[in-house]
C-alpha atoms as a PDB file:
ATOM      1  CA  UNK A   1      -3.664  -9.069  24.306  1.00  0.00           C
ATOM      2  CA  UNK A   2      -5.014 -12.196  22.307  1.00  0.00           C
ATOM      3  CA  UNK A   3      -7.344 -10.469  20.616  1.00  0.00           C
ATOM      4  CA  UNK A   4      -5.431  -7.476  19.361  1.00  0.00           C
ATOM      5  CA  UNK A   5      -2.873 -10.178  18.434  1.00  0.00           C
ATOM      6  CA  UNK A   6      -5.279 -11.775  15.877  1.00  0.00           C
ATOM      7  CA  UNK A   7      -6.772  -8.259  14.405  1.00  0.00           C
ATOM      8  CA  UNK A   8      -2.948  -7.237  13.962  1.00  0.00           C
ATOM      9  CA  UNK A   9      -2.782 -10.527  12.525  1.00  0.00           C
ATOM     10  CA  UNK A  10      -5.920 -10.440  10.142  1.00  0.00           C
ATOM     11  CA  UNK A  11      -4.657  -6.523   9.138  1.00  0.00           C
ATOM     12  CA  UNK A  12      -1.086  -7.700   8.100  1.00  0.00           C
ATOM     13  CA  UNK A  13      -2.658 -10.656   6.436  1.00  0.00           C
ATOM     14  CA  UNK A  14      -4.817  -8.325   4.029  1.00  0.00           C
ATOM     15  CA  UNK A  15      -1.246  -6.496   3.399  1.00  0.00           C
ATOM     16  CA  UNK A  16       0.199  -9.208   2.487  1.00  0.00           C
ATOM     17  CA  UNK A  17      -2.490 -10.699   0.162  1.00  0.00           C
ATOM     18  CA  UNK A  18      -2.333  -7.211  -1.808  1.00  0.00           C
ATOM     19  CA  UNK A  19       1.285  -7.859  -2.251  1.00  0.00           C
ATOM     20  CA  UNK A  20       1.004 -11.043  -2.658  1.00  0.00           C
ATOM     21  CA  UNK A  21      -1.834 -11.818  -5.408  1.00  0.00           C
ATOM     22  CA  UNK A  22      -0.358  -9.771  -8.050  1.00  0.00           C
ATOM     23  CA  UNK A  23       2.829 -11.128  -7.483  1.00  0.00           C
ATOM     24  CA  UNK A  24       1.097 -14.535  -7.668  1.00  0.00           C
ATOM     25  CA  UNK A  25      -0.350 -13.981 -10.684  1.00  0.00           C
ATOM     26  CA  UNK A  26       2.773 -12.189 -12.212  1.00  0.00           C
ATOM     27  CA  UNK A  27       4.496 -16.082 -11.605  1.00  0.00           C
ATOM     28  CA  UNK A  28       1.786 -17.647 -12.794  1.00  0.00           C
ATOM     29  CA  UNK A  29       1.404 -15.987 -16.116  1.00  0.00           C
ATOM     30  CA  UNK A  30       5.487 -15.524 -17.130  1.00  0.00           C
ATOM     31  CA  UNK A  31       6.982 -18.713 -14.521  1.00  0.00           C
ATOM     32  CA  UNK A  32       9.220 -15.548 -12.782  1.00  0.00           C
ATOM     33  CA  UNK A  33       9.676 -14.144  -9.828  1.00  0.00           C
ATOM     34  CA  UNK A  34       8.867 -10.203  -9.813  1.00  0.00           C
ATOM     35  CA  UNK A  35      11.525  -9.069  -7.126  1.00  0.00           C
ATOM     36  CA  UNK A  36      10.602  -5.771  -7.814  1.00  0.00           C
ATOM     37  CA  UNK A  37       7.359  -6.280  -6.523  1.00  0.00           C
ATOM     38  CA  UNK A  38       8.701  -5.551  -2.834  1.00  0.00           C
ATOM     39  CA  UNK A  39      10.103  -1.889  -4.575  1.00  0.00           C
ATOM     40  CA  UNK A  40       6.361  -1.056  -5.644  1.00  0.00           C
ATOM     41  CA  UNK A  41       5.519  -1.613  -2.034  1.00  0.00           C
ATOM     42  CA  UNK A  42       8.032   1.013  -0.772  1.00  0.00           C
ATOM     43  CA  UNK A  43       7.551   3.348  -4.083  1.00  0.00           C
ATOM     44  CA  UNK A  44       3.757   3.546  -3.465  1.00  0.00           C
ATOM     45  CA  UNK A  45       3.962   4.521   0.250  1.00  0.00           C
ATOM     46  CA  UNK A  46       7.044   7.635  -0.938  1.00  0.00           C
ATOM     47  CA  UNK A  47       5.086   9.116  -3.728  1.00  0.00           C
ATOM     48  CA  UNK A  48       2.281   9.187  -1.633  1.00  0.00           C
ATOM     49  CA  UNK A  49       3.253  11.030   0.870  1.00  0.00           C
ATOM     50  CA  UNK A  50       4.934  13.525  -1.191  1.00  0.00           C
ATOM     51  CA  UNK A  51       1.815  13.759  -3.486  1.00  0.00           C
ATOM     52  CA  UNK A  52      -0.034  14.635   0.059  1.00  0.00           C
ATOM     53  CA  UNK A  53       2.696  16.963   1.194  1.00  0.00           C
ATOM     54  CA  UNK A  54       2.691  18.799  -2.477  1.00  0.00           C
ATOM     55  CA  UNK A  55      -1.139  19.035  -2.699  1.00  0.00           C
ATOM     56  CA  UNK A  56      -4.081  19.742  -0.638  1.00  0.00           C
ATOM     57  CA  UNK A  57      -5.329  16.022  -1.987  1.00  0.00           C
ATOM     58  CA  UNK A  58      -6.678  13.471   1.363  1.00  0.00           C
ATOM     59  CA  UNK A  59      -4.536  10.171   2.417  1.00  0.00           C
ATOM     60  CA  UNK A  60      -7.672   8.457   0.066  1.00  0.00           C
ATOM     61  CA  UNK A  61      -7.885  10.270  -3.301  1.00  0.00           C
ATOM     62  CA  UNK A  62      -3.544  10.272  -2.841  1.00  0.00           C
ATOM     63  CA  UNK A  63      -3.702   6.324  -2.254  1.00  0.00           C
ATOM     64  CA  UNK A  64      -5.587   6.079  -5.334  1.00  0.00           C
ATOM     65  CA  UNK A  65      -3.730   8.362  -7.365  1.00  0.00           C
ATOM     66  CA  UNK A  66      -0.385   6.523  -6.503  1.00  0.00           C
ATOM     67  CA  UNK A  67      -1.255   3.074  -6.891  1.00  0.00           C
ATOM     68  CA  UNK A  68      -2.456   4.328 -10.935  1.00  0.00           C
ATOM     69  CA  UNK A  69       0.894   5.899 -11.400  1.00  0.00           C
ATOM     70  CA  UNK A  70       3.164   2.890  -9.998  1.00  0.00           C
ATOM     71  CA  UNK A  71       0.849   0.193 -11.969  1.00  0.00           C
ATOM     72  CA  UNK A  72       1.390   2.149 -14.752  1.00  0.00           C
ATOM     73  CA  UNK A  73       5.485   2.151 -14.370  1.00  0.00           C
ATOM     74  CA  UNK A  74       5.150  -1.430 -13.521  1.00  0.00           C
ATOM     75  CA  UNK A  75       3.819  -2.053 -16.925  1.00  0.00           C
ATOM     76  CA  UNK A  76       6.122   0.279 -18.704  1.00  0.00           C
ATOM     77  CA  UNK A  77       8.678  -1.503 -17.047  1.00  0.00           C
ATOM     78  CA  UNK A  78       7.536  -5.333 -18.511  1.00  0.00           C
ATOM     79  CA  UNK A  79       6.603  -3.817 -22.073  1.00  0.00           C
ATOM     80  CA  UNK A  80       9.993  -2.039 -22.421  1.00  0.00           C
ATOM     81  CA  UNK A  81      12.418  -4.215 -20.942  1.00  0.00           C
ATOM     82  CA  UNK A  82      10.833  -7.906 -19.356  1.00  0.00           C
ATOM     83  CA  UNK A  83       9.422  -8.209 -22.851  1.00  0.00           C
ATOM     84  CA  UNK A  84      12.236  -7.902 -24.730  1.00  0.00           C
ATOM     85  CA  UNK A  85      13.844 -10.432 -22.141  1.00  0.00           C
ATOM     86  CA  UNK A  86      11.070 -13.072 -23.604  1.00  0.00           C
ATOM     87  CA  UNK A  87      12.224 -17.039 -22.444  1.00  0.00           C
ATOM     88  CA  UNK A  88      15.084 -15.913 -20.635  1.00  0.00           C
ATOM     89  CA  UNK A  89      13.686 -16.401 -17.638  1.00  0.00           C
ATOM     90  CA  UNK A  90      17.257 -16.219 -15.622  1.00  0.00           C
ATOM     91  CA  UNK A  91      17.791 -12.762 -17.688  1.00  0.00           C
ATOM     92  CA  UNK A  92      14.425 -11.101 -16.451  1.00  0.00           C
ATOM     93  CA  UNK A  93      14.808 -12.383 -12.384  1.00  0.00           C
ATOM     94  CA  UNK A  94      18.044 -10.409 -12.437  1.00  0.00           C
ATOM     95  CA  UNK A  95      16.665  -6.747 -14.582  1.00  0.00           C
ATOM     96  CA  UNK A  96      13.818  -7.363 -11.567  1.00  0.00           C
ATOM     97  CA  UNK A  97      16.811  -7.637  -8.969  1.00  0.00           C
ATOM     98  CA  UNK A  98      18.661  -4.823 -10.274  1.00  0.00           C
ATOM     99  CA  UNK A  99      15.633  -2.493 -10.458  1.00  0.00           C
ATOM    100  CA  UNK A 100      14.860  -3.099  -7.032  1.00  0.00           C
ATOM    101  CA  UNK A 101      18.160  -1.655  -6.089  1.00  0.00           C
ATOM    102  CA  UNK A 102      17.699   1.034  -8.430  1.00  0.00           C
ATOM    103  CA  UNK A 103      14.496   2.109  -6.968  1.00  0.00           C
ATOM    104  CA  UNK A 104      15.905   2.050  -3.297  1.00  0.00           C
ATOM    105  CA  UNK A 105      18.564   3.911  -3.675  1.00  0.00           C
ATOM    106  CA  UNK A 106      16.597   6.635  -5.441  1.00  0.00           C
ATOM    107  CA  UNK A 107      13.977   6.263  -2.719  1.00  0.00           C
ATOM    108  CA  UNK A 108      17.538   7.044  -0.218  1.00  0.00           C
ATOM    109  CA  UNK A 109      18.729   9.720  -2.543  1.00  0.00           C
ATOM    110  CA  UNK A 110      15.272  11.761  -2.809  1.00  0.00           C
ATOM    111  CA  UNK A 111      13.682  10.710   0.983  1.00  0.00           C
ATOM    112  CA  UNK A 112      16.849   9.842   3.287  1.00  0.00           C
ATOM    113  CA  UNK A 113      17.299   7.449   5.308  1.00  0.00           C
ATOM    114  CA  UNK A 114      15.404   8.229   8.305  1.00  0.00           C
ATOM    115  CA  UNK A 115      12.163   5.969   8.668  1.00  0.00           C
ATOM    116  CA  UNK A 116       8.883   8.186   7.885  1.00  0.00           C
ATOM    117  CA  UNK A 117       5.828   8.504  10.303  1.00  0.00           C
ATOM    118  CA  UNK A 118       2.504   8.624   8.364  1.00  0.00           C
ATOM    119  CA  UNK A 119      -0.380   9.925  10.517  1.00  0.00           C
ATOM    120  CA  UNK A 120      -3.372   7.722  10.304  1.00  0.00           C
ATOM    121  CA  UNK A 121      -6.312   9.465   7.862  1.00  0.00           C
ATOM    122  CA  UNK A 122      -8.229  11.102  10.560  1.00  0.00           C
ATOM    123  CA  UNK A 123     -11.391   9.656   9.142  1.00  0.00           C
ATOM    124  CA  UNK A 124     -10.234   5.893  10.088  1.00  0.00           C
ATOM    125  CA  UNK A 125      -8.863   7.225  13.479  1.00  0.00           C
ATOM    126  CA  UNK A 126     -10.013   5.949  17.197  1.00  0.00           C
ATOM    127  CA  UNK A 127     -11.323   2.629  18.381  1.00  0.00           C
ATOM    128  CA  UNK A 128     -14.362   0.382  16.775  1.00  0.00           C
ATOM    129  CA  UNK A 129     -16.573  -1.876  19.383  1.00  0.00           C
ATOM    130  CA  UNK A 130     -17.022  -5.391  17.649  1.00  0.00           C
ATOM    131  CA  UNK A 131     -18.106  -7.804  19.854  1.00  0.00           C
ATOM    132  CA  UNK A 132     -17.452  -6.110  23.731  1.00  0.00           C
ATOM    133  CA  UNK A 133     -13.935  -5.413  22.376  1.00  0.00           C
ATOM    134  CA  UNK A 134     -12.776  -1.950  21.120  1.00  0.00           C
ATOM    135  CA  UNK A 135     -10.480  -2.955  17.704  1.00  0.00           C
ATOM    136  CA  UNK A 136      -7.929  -0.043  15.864  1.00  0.00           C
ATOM    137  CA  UNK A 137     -10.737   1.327  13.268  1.00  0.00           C
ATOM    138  CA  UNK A 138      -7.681   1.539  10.900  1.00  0.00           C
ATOM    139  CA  UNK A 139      -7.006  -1.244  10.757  1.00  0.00           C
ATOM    140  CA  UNK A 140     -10.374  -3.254  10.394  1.00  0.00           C
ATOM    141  CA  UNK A 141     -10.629  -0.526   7.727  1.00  0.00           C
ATOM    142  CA  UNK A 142      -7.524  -2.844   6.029  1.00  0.00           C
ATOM    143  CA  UNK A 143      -9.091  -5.826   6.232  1.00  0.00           C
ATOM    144  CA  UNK A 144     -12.323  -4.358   4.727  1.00  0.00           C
ATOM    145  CA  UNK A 145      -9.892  -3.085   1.837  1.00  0.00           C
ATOM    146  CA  UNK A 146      -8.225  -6.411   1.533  1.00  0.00           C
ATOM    147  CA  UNK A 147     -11.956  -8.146   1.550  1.00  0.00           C
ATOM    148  CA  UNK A 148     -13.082  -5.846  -1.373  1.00  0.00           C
ATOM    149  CA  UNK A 149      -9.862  -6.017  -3.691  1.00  0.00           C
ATOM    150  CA  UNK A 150     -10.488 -10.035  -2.877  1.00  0.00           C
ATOM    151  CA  UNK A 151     -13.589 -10.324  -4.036  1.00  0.00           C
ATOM    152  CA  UNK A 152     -13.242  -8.308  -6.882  1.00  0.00           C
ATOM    153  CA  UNK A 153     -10.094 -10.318  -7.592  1.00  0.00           C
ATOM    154  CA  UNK A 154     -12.911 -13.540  -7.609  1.00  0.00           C
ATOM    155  CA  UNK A 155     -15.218 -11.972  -9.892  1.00  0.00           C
ATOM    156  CA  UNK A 156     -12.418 -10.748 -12.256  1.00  0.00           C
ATOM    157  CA  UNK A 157     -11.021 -14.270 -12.331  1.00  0.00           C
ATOM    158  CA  UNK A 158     -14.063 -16.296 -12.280  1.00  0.00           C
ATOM    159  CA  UNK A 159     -16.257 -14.343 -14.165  1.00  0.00           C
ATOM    160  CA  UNK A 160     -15.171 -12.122 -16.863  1.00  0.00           C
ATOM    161  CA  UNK A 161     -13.537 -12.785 -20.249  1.00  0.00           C
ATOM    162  CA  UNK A 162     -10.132 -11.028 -19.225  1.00  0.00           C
ATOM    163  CA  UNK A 163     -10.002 -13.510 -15.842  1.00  0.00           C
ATOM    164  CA  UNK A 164     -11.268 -16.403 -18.220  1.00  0.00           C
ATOM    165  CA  UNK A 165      -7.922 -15.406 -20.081  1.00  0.00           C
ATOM    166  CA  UNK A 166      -5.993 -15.192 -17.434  1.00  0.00           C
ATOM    167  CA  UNK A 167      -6.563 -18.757 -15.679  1.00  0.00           C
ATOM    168  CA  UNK A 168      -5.921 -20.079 -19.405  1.00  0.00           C
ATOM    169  CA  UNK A 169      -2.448 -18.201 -19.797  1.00  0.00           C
ATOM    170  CA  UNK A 170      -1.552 -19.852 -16.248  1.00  0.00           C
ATOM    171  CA  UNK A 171      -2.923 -23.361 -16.977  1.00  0.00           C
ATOM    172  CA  UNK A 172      -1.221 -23.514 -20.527  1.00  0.00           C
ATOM    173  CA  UNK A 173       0.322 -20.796 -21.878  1.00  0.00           C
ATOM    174  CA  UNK A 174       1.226 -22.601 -24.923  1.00  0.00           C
ATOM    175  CA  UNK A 175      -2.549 -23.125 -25.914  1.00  0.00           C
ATOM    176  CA  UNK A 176      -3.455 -19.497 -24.625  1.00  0.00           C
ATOM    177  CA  UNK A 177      -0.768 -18.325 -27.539  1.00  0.00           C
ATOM    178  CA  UNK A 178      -1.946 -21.087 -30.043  1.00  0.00           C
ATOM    179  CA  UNK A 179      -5.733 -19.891 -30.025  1.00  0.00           C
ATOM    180  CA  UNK A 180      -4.590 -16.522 -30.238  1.00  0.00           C
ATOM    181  CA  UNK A 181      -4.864 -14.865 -27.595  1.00  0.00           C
ATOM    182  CA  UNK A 182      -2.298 -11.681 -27.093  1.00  0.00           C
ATOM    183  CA  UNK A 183      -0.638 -13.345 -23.986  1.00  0.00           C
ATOM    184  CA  UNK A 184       1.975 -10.434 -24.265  1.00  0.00           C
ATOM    185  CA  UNK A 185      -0.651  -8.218 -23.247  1.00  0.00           C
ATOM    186  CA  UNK A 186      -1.873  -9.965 -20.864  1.00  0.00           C
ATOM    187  CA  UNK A 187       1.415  -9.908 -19.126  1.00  0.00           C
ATOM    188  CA  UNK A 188       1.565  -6.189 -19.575  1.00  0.00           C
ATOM    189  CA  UNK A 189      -1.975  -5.642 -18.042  1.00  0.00           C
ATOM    190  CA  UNK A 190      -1.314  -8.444 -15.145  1.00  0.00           C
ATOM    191  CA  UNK A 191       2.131  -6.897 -14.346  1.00  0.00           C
ATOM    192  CA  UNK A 192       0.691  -3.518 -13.993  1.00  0.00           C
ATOM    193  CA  UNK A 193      -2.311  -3.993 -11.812  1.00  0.00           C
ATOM    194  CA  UNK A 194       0.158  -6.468  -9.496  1.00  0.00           C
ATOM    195  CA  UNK A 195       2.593  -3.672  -9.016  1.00  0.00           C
ATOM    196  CA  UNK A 196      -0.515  -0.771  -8.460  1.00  0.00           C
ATOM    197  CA  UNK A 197      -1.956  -3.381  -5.592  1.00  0.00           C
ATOM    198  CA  UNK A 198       1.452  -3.800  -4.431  1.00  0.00           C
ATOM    199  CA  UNK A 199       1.959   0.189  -4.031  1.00  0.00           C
ATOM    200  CA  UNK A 200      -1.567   0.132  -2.431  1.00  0.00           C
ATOM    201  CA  UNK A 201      -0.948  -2.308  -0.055  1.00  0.00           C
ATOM    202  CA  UNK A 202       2.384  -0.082   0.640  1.00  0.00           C
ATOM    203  CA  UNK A 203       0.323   2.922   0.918  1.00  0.00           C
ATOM    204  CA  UNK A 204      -2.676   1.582   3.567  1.00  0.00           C
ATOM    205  CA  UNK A 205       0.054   0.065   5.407  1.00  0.00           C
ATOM    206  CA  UNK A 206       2.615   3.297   5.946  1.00  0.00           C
ATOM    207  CA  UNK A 207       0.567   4.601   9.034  1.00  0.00           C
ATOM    208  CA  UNK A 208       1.170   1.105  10.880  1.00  0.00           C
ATOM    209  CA  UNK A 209       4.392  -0.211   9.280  1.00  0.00           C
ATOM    210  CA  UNK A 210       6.267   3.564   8.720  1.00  0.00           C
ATOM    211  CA  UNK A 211       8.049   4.279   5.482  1.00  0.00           C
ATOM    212  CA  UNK A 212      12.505   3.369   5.205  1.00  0.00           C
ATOM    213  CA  UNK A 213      14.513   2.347   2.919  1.00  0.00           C
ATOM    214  CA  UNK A 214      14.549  -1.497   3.845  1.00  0.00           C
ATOM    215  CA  UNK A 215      11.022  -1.811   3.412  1.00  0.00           C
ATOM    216  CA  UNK A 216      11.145  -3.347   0.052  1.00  0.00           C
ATOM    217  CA  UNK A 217      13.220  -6.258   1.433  1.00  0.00           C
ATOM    218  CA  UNK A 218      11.168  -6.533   4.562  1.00  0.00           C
ATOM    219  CA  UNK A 219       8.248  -7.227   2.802  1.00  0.00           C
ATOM    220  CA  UNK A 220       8.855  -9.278  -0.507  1.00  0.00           C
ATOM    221  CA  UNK A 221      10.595 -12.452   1.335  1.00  0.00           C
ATOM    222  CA  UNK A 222       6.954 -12.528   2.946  1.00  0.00           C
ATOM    223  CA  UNK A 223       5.040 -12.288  -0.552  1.00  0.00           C
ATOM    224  CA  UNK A 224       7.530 -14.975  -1.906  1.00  0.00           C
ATOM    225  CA  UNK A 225       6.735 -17.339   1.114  1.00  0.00           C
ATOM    226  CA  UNK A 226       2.793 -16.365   0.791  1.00  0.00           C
ATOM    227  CA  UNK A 227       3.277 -17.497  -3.303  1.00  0.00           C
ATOM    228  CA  UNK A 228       5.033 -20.687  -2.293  1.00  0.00           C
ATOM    229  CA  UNK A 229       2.688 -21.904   1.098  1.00  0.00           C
ATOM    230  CA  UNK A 230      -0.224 -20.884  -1.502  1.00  0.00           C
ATOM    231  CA  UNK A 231       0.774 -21.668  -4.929  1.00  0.00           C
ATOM    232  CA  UNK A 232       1.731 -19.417  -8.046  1.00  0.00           C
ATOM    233  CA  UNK A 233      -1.171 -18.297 -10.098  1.00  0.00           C
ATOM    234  CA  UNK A 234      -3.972 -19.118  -7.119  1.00  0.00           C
ATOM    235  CA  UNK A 235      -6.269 -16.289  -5.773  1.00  0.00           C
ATOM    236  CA  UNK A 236      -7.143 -19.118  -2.685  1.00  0.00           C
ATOM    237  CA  UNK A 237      -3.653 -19.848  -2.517  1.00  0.00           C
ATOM    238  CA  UNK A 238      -2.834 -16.219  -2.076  1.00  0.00           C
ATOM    239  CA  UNK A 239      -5.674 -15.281   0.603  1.00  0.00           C
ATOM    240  CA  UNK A 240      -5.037 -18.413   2.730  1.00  0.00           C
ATOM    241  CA  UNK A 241      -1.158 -18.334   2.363  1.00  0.00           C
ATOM    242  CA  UNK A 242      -1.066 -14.570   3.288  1.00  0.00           C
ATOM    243  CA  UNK A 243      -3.505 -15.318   6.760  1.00  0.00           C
ATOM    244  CA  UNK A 244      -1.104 -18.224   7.768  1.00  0.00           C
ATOM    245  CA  UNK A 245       1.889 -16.236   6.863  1.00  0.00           C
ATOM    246  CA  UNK A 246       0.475 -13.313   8.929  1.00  0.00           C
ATOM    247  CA  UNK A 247      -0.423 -15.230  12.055  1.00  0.00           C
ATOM    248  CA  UNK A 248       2.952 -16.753  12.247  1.00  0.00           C
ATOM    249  CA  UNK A 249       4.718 -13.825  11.907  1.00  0.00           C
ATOM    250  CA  UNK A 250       2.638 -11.667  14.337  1.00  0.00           C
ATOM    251  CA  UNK A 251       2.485 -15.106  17.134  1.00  0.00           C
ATOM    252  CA  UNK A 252       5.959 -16.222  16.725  1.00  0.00           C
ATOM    253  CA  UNK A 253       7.201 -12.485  17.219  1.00  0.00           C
ATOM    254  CA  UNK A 254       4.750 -12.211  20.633  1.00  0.00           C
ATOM    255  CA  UNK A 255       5.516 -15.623  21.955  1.00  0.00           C
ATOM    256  CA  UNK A 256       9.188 -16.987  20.289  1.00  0.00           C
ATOM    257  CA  UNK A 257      10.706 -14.400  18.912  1.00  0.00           C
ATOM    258  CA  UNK A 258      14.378 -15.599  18.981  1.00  0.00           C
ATOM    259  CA  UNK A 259      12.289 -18.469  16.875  1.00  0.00           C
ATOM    260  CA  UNK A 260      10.366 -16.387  14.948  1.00  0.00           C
ATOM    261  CA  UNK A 261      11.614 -17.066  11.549  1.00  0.00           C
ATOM    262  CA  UNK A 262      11.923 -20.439  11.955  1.00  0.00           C
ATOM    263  CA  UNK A 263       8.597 -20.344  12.311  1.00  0.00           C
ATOM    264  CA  UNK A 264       7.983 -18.425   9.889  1.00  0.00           C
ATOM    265  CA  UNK A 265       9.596 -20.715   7.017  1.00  0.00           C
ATOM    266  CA  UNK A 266       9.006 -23.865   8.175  1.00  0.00           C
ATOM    267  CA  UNK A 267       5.896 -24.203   6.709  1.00  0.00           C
ATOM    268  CA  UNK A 268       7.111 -22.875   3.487  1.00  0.00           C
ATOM    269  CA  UNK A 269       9.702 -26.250   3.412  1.00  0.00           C
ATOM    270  CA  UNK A 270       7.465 -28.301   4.425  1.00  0.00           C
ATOM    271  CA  UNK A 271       4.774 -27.342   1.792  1.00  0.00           C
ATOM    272  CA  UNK A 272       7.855 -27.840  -1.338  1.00  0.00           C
ATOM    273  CA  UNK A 273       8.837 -31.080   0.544  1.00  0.00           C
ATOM    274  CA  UNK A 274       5.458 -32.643  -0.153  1.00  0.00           C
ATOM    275  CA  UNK A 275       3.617 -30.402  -2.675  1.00  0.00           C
ATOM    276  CA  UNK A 276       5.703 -28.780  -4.575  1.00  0.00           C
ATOM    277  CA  UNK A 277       3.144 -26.999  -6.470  1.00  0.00           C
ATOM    278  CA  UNK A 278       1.984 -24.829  -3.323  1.00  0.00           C
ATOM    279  CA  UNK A 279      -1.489 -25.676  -2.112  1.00  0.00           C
ATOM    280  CA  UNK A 280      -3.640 -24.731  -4.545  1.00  0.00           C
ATOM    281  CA  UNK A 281      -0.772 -24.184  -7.241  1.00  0.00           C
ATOM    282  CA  UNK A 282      -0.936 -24.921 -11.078  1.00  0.00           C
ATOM    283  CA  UNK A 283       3.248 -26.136 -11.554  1.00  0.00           C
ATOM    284  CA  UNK A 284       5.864 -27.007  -9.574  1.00  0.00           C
ATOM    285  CA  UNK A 285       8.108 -23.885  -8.091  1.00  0.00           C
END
């Protein structure tokens, strides 16, 4: 049992992260709290499977499809409406609260209520040997997802112009804006690639998690805990944030589950108690 304990661990860990770093570096960047990040999650895994039920398109070329299309409401939605919220930071935590009920009761109105089963992509089906031990193949095909979209996340960041413009809009936006950088569009561009990882992370994880209508809200108090353990703005705060997360959840639920979410948040209090900045965080949450 331990050992499918951890790999279901590690899998819900790479989930999380590709909620979680976009919605990371959505705080970092505009010092708000995307709620609607959670929606994208749920959104990603619908319009998926109708896009595979409407079309002879594979669970792959459908994933990739969907995630384009929900990045690219995502930044419709902070060019049309968070932008015109600009320094009313209250203002633009409450549109994002108010879309995410918007979006969930469409997702009830169009899809139901009834939870949705999504068969696993038959080419990712069966068990992988690793070690003398037979893993889910699905679901070290997750992690190997989660590894990729990491380190592309690294070299993006690290060592490219845009992610050179990026760590300088979350370090000091002020200065970004002063040496003329278009900040606004780099709030459009983060916003929208946050919200297509979100709705990917939605869409690799509908064969193991199912799709409902209280997904969005099952998921995002688990990105916001992964942003605060971590710290807003961090790609290492995001990938170590979302393991710990991950293996609390999946161990507190096996061995304590009336404890489970105590758990669960502790570490996030402790973590603001003494660092208030998360653990690899640029400001104070």
């Amino acid at each position: 049992m331990l050992p499918l304990l951890i790999i279901n661990s590690i899998t819900l860990g790479g989930l999380l992260f590709l909620l979680s770093c976009g919605f990371s570096l959505i705080f970092g960047l505009m010092k708000i709290p995307n709620l609607t990040h959670g929606s994208f999650f749920m959104l990603g895994a619908y319009v998926s499977v109708q896009l595979a039920n409407l079309t002879d398109l594979n669970f792959f070329a459908s994933a990739v499809i969907c995630s384009a299309f929900i990045g690219l409401i995502g930044a419709l939605f902070e060019r049309t409406i968070i932008r015109k919220l600009s320094g009313n930071h209250q203002a633009q935590v409450l549109v994002t609260l108010g879309l995410s009920f918007v979006i969930s009761d469409i997702c009830l109105m169009i899809w139901g209520g009834d939870a949705i089963s999504v068969p696993t992509p038959a080419a990712v089906r069966g068990m992988t040997k690793l070690w003398a031990l037979e893993f889910p193949t699905y679901r070290i095909f997750i992690v190997l997802v989660a590894g990729l979209i990491a380190a592309l996340f690294y070299l993006t960041l690290e060592k490219s112009k845009f992610g050179a413009k990026i760590r300088a809009g979350v370090d000091d936006p002020d200065m970004t804006r002063a040496m003329g950088i278009p900040i606004q569009r780099l709030f459009t561009l983060t916003f929208g690639i946050g919200a297509a990882l979100a709705a990917l992370a939605g869409i690799i994880g509908s064969p193991i998690l199912s799709i409902y209508t209280n997904l969005d809200m099952d998921m995002l108090p688990l990105a916001l805990v992964v942003v605060i353990l971590g710290g807003a703005g961090s790609l290492k705060g995001s990938i170590l944030g979302s393991l710990i997360i991950a293996f609390l959840f999946n161990f507190g639920q096996a061995y304590l589950p009336e404890l489970a979410y105590f758990i669960l948040f502790l570490p996030m209090v402790i973590i603001l108690a003494f660092k208030p900045n998360g653990l690899f965080g640029k400001f104070s949450i």
